[in-house]
PDB file of N, CA and C in Angstrom:
ATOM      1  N   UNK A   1      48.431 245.314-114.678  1.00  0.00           N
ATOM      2  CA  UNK A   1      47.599 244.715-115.707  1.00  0.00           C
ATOM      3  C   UNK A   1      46.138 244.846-115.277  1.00  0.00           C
ATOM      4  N   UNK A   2      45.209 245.294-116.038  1.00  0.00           N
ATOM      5  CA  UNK A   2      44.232 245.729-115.946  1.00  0.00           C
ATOM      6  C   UNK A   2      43.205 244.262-115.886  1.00  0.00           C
ATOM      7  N   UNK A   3      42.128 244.106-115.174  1.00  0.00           N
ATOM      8  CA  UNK A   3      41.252 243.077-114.479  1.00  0.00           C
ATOM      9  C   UNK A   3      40.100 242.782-115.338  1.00  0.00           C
ATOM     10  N   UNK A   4      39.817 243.966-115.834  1.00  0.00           N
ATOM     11  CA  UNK A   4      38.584 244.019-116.595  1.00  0.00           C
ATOM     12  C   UNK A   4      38.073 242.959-117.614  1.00  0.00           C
ATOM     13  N   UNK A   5      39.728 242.156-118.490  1.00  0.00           N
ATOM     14  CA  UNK A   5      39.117 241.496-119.417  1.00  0.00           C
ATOM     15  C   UNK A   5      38.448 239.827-118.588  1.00  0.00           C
ATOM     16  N   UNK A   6      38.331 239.702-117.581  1.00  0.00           N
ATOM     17  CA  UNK A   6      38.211 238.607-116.378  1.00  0.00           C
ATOM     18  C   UNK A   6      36.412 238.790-116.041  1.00  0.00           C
ATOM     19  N   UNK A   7      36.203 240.380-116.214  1.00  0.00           N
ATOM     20  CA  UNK A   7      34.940 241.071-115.965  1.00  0.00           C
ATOM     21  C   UNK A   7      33.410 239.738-116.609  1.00  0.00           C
ATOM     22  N   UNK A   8      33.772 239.346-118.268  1.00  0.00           N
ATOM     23  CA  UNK A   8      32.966 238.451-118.645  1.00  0.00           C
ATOM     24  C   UNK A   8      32.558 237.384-117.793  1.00  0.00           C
ATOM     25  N   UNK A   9      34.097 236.944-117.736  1.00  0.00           N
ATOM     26  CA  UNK A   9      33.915 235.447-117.070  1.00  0.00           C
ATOM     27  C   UNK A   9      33.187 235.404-115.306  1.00  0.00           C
ATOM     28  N   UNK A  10      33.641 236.599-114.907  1.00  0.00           N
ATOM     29  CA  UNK A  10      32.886 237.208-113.083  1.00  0.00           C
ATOM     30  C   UNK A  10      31.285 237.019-113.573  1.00  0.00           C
ATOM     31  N   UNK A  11      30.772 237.659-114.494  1.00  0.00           N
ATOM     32  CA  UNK A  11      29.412 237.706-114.086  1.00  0.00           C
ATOM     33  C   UNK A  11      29.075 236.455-115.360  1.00  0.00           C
ATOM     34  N   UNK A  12      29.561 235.791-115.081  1.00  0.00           N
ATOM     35  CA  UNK A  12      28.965 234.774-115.972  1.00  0.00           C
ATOM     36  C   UNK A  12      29.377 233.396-114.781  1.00  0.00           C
ATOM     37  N   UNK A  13      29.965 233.504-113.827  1.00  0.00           N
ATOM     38  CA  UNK A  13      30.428 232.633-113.132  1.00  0.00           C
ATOM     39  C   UNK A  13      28.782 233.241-111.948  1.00  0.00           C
ATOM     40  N   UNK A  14      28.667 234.711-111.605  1.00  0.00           N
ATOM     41  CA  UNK A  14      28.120 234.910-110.530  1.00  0.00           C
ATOM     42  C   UNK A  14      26.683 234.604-111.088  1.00  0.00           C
ATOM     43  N   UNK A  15      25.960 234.246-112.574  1.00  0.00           N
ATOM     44  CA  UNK A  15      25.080 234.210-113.013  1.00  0.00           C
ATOM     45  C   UNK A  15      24.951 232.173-112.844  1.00  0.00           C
ATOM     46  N   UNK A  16      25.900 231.458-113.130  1.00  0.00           N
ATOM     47  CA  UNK A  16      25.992 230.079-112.454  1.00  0.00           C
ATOM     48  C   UNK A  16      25.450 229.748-111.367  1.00  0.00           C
ATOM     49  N   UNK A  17      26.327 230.807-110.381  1.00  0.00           N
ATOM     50  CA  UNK A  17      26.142 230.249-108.940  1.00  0.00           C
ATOM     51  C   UNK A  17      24.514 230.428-108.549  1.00  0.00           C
ATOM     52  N   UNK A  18      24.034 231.528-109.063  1.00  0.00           N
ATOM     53  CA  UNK A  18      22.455 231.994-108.847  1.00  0.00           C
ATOM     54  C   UNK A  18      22.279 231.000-109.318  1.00  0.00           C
ATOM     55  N   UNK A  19      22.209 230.064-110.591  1.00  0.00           N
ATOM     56  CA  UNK A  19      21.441 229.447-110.934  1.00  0.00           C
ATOM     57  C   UNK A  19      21.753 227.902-109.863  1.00  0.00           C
ATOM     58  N   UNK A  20      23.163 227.473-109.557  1.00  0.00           N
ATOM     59  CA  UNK A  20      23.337 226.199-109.064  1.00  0.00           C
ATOM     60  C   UNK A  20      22.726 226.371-107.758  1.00  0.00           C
ATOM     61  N   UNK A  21      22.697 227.215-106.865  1.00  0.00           N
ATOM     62  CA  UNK A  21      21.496 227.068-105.661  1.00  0.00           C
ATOM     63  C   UNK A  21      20.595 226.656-105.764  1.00  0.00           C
ATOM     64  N   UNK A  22      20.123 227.520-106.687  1.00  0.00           N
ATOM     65  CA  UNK A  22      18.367 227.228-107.598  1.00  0.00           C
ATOM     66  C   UNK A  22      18.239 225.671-107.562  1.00  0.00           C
ATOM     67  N   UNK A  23      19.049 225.007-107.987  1.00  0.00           N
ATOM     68  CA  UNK A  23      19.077 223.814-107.864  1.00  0.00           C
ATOM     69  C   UNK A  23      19.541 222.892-107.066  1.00  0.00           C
ATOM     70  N   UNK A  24      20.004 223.216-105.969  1.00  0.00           N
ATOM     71  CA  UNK A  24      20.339 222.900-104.756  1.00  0.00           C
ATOM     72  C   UNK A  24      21.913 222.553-105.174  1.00  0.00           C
ATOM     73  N   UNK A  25      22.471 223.104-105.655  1.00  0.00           N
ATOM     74  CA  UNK A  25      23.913 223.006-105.239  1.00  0.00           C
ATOM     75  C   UNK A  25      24.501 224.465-104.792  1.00  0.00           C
ATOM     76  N   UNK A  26      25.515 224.247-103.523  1.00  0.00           N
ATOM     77  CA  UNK A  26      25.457 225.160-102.656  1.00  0.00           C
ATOM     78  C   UNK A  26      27.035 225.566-103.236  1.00  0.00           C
ATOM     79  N   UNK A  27      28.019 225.237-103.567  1.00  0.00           N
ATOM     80  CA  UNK A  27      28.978 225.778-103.798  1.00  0.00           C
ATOM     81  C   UNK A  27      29.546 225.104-104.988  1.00  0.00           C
ATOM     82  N   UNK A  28      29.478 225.534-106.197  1.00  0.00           N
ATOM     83  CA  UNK A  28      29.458 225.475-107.404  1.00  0.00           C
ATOM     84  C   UNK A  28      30.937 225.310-107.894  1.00  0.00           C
ATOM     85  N   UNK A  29      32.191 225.853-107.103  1.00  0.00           N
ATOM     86  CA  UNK A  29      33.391 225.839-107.175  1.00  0.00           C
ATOM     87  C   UNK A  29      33.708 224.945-106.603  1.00  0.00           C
ATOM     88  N   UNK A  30      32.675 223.955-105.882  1.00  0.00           N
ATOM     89  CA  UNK A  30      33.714 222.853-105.341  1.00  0.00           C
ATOM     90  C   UNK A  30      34.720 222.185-106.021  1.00  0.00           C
ATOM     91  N   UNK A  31      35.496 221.374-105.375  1.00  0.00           N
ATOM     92  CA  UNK A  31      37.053 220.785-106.650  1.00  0.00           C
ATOM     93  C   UNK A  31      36.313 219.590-107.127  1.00  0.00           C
ATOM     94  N   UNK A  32      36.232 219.559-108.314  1.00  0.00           N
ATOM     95  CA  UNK A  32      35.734 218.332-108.995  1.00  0.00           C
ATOM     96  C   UNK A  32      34.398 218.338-109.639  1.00  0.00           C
ATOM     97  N   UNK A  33      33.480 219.487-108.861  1.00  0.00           N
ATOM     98  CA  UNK A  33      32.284 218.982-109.133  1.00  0.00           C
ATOM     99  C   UNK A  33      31.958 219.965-110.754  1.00  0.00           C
ATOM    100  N   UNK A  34      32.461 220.695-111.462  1.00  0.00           N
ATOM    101  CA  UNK A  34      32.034 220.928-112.800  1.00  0.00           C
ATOM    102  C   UNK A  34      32.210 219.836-113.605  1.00  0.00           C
ATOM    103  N   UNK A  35      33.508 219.095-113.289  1.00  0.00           N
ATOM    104  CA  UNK A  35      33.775 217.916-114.125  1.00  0.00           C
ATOM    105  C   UNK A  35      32.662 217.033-113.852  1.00  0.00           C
ATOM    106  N   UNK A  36      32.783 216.834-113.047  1.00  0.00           N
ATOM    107  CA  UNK A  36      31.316 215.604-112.675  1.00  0.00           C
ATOM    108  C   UNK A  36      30.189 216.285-112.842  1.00  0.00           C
ATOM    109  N   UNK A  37      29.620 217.183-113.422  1.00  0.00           N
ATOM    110  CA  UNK A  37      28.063 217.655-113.706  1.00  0.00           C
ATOM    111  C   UNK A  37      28.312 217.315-115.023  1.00  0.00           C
ATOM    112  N   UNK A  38      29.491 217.561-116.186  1.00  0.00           N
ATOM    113  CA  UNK A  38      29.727 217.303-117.114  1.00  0.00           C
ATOM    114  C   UNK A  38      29.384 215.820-117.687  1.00  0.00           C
ATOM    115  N   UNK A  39      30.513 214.792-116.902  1.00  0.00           N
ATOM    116  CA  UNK A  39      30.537 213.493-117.168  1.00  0.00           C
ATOM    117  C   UNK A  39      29.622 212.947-116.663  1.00  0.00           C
ATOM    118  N   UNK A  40      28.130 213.112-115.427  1.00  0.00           N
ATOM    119  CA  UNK A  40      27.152 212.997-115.347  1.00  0.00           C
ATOM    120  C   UNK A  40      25.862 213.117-116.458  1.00  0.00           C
ATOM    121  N   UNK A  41      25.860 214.723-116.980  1.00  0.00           N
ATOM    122  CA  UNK A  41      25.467 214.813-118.213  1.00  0.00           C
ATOM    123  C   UNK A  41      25.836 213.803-119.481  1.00  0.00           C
ATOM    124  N   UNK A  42      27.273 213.532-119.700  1.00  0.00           N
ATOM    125  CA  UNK A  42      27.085 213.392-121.136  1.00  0.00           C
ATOM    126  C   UNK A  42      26.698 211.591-120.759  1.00  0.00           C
ATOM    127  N   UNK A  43      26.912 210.829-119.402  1.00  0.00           N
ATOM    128  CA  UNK A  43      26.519 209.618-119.115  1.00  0.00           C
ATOM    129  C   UNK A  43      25.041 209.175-118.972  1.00  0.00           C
ATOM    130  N   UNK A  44      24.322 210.476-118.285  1.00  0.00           N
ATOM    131  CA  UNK A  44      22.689 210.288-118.429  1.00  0.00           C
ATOM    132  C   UNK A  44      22.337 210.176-117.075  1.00  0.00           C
ATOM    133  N   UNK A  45      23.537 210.044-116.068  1.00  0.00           N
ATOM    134  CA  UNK A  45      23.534 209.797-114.422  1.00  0.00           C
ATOM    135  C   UNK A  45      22.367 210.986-113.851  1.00  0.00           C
ATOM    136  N   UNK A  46      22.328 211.055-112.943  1.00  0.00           N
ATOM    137  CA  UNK A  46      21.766 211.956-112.028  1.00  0.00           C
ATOM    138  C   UNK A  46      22.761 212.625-110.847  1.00  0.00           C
ATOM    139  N   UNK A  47      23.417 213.639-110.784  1.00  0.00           N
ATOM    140  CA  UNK A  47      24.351 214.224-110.129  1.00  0.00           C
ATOM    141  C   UNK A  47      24.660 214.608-108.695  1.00  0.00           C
ATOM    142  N   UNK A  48      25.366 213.547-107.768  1.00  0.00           N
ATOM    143  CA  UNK A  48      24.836 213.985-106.482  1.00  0.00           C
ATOM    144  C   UNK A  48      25.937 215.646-105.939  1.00  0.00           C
ATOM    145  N   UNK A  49      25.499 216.312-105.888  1.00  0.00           N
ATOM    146  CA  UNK A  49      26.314 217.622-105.836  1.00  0.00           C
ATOM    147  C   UNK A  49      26.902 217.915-104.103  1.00  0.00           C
ATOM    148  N   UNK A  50      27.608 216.753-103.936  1.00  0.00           N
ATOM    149  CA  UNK A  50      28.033 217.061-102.340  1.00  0.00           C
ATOM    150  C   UNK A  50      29.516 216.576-102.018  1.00  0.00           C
ATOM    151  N   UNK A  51      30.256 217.247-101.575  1.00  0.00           N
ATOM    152  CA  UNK A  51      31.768 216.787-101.348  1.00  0.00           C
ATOM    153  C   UNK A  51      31.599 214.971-100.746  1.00  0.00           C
ATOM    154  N   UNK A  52      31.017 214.753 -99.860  1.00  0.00           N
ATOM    155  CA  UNK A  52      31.079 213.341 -99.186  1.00  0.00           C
ATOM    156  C   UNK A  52      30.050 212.132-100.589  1.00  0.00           C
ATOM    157  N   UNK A  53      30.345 211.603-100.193  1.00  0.00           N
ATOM    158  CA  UNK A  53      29.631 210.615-100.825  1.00  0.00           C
ATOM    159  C   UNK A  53      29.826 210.349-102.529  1.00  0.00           C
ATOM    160  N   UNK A  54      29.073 209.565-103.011  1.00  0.00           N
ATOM    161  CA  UNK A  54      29.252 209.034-104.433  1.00  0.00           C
ATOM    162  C   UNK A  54      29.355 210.786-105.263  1.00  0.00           C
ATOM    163  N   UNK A  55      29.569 210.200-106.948  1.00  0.00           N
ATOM    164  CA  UNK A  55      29.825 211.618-107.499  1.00  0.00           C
ATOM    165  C   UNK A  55      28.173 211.340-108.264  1.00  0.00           C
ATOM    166  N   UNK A  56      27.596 210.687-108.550  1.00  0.00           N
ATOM    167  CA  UNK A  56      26.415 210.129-109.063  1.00  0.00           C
ATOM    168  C   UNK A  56      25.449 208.978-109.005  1.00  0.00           C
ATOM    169  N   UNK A  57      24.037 209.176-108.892  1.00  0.00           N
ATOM    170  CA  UNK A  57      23.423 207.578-109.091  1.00  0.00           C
ATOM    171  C   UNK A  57      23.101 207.431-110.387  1.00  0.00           C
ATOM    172  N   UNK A  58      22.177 206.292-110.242  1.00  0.00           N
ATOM    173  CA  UNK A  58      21.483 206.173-111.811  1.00  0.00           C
ATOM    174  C   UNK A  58      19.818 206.760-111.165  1.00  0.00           C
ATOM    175  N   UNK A  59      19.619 207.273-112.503  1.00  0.00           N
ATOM    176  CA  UNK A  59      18.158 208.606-112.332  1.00  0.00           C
ATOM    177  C   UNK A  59      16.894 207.203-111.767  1.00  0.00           C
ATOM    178  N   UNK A  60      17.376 206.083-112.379  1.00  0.00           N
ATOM    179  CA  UNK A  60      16.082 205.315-112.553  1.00  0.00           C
ATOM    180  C   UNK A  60      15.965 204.123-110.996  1.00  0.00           C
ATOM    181  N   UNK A  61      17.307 204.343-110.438  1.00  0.00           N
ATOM    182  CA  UNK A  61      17.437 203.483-109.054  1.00  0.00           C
ATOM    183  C   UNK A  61      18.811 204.305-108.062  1.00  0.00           C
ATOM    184  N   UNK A  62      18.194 205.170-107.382  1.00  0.00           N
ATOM    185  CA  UNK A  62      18.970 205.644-106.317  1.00  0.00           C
ATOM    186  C   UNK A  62      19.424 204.891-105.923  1.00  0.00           C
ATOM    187  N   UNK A  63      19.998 203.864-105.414  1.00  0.00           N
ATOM    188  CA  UNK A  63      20.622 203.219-104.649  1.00  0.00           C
ATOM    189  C   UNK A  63      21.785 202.261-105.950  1.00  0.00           C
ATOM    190  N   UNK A  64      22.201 202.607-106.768  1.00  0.00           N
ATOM    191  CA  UNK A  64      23.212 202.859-107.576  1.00  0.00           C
ATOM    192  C   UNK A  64      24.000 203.731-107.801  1.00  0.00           C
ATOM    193  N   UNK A  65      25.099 203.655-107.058  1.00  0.00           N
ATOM    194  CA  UNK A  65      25.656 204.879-107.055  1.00  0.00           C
ATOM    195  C   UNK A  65      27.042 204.796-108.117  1.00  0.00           C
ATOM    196  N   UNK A  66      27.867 205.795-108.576  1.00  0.00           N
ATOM    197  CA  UNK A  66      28.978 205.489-109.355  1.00  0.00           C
ATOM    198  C   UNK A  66      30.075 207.166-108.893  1.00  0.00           C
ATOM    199  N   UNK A  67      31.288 206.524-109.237  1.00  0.00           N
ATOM    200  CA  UNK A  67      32.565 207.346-108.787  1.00  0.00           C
ATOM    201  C   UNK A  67      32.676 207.967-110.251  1.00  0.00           C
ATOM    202  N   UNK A  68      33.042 208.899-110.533  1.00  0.00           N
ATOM    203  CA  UNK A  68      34.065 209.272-111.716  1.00  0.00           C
ATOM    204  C   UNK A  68      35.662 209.739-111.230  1.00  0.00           C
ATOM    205  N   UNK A  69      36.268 208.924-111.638  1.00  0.00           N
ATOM    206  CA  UNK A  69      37.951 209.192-111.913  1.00  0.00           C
ATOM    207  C   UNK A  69      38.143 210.323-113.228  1.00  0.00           C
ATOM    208  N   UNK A  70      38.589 211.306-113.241  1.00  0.00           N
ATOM    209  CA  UNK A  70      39.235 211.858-114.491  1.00  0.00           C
ATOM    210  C   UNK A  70      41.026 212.744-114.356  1.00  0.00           C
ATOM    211  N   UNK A  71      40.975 212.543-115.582  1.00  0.00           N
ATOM    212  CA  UNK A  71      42.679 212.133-115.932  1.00  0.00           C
ATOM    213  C   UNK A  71      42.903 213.418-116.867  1.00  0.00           C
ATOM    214  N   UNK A  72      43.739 214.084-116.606  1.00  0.00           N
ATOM    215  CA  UNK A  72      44.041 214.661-118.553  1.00  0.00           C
ATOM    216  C   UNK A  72      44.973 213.628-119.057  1.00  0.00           C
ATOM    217  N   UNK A  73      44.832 213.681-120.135  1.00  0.00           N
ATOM    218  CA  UNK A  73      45.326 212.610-121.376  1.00  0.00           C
ATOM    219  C   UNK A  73      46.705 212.677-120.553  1.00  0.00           C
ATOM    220  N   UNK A  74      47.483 211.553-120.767  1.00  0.00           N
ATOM    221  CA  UNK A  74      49.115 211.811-120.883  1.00  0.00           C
ATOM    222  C   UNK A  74      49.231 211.505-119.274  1.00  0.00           C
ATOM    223  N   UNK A  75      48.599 211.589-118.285  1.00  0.00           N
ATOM    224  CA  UNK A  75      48.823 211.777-116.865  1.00  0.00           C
ATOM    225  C   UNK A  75      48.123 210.802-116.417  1.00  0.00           C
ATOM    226  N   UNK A  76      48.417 210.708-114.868  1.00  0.00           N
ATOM    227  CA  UNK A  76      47.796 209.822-113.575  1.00  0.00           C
ATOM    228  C   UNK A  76      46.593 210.287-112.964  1.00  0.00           C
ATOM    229  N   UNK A  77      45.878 209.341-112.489  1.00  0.00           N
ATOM    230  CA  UNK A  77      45.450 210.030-110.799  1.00  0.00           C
ATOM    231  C   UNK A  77      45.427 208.902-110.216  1.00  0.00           C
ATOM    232  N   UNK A  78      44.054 209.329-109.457  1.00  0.00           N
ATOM    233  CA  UNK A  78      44.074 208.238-108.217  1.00  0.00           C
ATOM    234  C   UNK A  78      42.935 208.487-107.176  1.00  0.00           C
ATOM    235  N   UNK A  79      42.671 207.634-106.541  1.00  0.00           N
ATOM    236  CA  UNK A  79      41.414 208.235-105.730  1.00  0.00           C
ATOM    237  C   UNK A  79      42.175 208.682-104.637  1.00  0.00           C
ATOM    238  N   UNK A  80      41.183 209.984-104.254  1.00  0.00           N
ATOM    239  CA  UNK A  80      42.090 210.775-103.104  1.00  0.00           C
ATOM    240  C   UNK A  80      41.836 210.533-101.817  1.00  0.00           C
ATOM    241  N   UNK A  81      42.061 210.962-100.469  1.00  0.00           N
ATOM    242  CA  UNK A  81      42.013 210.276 -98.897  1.00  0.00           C
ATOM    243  C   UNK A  81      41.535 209.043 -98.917  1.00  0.00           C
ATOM    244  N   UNK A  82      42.601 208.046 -99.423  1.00  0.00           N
ATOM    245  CA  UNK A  82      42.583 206.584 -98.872  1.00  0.00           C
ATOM    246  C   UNK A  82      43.983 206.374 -97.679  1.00  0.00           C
ATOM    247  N   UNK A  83      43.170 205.521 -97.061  1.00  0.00           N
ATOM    248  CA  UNK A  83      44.157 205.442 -96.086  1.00  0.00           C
ATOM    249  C   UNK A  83      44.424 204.144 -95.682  1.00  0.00           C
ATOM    250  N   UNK A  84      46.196 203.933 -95.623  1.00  0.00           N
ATOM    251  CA  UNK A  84      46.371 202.434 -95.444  1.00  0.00           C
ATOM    252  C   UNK A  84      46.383 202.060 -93.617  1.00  0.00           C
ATOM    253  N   UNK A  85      47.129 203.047 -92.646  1.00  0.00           N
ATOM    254  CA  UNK A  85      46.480 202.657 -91.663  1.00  0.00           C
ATOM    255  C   UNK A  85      46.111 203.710 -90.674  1.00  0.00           C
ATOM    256  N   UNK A  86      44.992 203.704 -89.450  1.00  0.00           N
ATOM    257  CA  UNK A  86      44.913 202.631 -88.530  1.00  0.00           C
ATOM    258  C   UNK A  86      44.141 201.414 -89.546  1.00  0.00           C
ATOM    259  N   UNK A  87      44.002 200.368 -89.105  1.00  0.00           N
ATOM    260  CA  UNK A  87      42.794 199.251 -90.071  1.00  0.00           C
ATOM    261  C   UNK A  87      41.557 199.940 -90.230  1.00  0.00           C
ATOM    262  N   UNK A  88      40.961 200.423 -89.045  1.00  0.00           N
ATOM    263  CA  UNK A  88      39.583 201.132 -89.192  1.00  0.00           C
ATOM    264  C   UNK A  88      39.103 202.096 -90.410  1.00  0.00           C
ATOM    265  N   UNK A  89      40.348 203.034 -90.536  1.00  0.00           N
ATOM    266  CA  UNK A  89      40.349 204.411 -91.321  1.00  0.00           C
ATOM    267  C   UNK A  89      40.738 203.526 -92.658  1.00  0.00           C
ATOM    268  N   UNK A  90      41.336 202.640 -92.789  1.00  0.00           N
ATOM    269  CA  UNK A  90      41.242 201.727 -93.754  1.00  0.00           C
ATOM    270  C   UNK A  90      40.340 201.341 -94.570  1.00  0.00           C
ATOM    271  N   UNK A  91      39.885 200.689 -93.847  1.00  0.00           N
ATOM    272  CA  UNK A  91      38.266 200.124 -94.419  1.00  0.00           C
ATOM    273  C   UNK A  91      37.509 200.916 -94.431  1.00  0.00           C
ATOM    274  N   UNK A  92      36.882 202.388 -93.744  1.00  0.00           N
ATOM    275  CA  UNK A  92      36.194 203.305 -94.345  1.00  0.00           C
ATOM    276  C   UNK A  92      36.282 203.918 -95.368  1.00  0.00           C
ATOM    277  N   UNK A  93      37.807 203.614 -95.556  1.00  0.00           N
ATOM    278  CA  UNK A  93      38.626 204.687 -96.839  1.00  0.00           C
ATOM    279  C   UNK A  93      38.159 203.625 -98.457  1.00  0.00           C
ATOM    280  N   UNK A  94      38.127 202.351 -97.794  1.00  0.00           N
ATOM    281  CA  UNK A  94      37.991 201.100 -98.671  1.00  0.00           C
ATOM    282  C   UNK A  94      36.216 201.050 -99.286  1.00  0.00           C
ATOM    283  N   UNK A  95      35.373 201.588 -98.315  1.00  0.00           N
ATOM    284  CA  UNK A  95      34.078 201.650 -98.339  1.00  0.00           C
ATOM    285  C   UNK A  95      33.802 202.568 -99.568  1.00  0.00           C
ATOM    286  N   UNK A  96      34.812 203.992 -99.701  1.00  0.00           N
ATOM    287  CA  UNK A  96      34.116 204.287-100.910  1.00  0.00           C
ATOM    288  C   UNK A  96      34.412 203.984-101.358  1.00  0.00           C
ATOM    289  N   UNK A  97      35.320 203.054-102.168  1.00  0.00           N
ATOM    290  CA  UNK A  97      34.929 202.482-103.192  1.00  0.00           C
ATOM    291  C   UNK A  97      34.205 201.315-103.863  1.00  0.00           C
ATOM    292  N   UNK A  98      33.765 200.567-102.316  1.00  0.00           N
ATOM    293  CA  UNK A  98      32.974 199.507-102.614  1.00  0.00           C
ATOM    294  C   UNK A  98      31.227 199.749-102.528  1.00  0.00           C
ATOM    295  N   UNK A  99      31.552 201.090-102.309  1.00  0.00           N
ATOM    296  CA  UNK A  99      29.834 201.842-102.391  1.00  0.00           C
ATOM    297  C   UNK A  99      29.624 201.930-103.382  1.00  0.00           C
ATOM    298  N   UNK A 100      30.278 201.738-104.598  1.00  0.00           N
ATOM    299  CA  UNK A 100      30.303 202.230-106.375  1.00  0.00           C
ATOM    300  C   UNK A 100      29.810 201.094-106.681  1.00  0.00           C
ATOM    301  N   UNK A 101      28.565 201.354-107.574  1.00  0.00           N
ATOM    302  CA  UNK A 101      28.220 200.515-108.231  1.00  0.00           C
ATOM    303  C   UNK A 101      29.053 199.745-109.767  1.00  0.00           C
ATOM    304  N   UNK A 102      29.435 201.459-110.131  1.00  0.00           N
ATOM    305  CA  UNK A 102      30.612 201.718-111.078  1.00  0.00           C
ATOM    306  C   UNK A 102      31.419 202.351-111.189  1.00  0.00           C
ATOM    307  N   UNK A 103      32.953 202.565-111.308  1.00  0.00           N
ATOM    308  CA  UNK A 103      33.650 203.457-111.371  1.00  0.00           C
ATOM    309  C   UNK A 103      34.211 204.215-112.867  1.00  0.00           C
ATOM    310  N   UNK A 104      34.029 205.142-113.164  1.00  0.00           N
ATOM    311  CA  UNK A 104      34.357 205.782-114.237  1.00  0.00           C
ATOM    312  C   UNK A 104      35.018 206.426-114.197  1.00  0.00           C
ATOM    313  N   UNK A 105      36.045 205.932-115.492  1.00  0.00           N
ATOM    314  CA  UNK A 105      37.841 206.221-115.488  1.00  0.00           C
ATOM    315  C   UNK A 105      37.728 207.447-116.539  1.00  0.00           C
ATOM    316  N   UNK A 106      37.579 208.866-116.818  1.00  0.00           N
ATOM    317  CA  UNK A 106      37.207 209.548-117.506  1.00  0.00           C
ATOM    318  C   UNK A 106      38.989 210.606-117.689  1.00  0.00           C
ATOM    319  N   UNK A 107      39.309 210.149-119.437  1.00  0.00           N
ATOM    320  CA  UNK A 107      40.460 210.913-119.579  1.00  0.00           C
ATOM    321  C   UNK A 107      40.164 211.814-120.571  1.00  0.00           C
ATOM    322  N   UNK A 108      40.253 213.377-120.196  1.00  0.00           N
ATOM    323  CA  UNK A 108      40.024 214.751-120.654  1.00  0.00           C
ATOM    324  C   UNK A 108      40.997 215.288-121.559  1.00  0.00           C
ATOM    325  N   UNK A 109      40.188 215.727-122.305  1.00  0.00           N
ATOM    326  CA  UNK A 109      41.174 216.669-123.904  1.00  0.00           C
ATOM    327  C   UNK A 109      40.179 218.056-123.186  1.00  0.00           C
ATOM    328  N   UNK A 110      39.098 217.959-124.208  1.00  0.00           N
ATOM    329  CA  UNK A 110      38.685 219.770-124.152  1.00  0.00           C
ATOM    330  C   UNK A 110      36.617 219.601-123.472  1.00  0.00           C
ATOM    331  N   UNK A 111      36.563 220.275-123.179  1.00  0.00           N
ATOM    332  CA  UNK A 111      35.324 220.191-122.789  1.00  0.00           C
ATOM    333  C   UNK A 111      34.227 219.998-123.625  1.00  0.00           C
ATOM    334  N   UNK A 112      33.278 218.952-124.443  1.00  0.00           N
ATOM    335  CA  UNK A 112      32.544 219.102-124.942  1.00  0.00           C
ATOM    336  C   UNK A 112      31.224 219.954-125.337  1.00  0.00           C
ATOM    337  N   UNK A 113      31.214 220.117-126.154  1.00  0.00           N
ATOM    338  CA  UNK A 113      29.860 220.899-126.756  1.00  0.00           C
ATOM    339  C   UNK A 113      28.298 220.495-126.030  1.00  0.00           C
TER     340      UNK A 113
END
């Protein structure tokens, strides 16, 4: 099966990544983070673009930070590397979520306009 019809989506993905450096995000495929530039956007947040830490603050007070959860319709999740023990790895695991100012439970149909 021939590759070519994939050809659009390659240089339209490699025309992204030029641009998400530009803006200081360094790996554009990370897991999660298109969804969260999305639900950042359509919330008004300010997008922190880094695997560790919150998924967003608020533009008008950095030190508000917020999680987004997203779901497709019909299904689960869950927040991911929590850990019940040693106690230590516990409570760090417990920290992100008490670093959230807010958590946003976001359940997905189709990508908005």
């Amino acid at each position: 099966m021939s590759q070519d019809r994939f050809k659009p989506v390659i240089k339209l993905l490699k025309e992204a990544f030029v641009l998400a450096r530009s803006l200081g995000i360094p790996n554009l495929l990370q897991p999660g983070l298109a969804k969260e530039m999305i639900v950042a956007d359509i919330l008004g947040h300010e997008l922190i673009p880094t695997k560790r830490g919150a998924d967003a603050r608020d533009p008008a007070n950095p030190n508000i930070a917020y999680e987004y959860l997203s779901f497709l319709e019909g299904k689960s999740g869950q927040f991911d590397r929590m850990i019940q023990f040693p106690e230590d790895e516990r409570e760090d695991s417990l920290d992100r979520i008490r670093r959230n100012h807010k958590t946003f439970c976001c359940f997905l149909q189709d990508i908005p306009d």
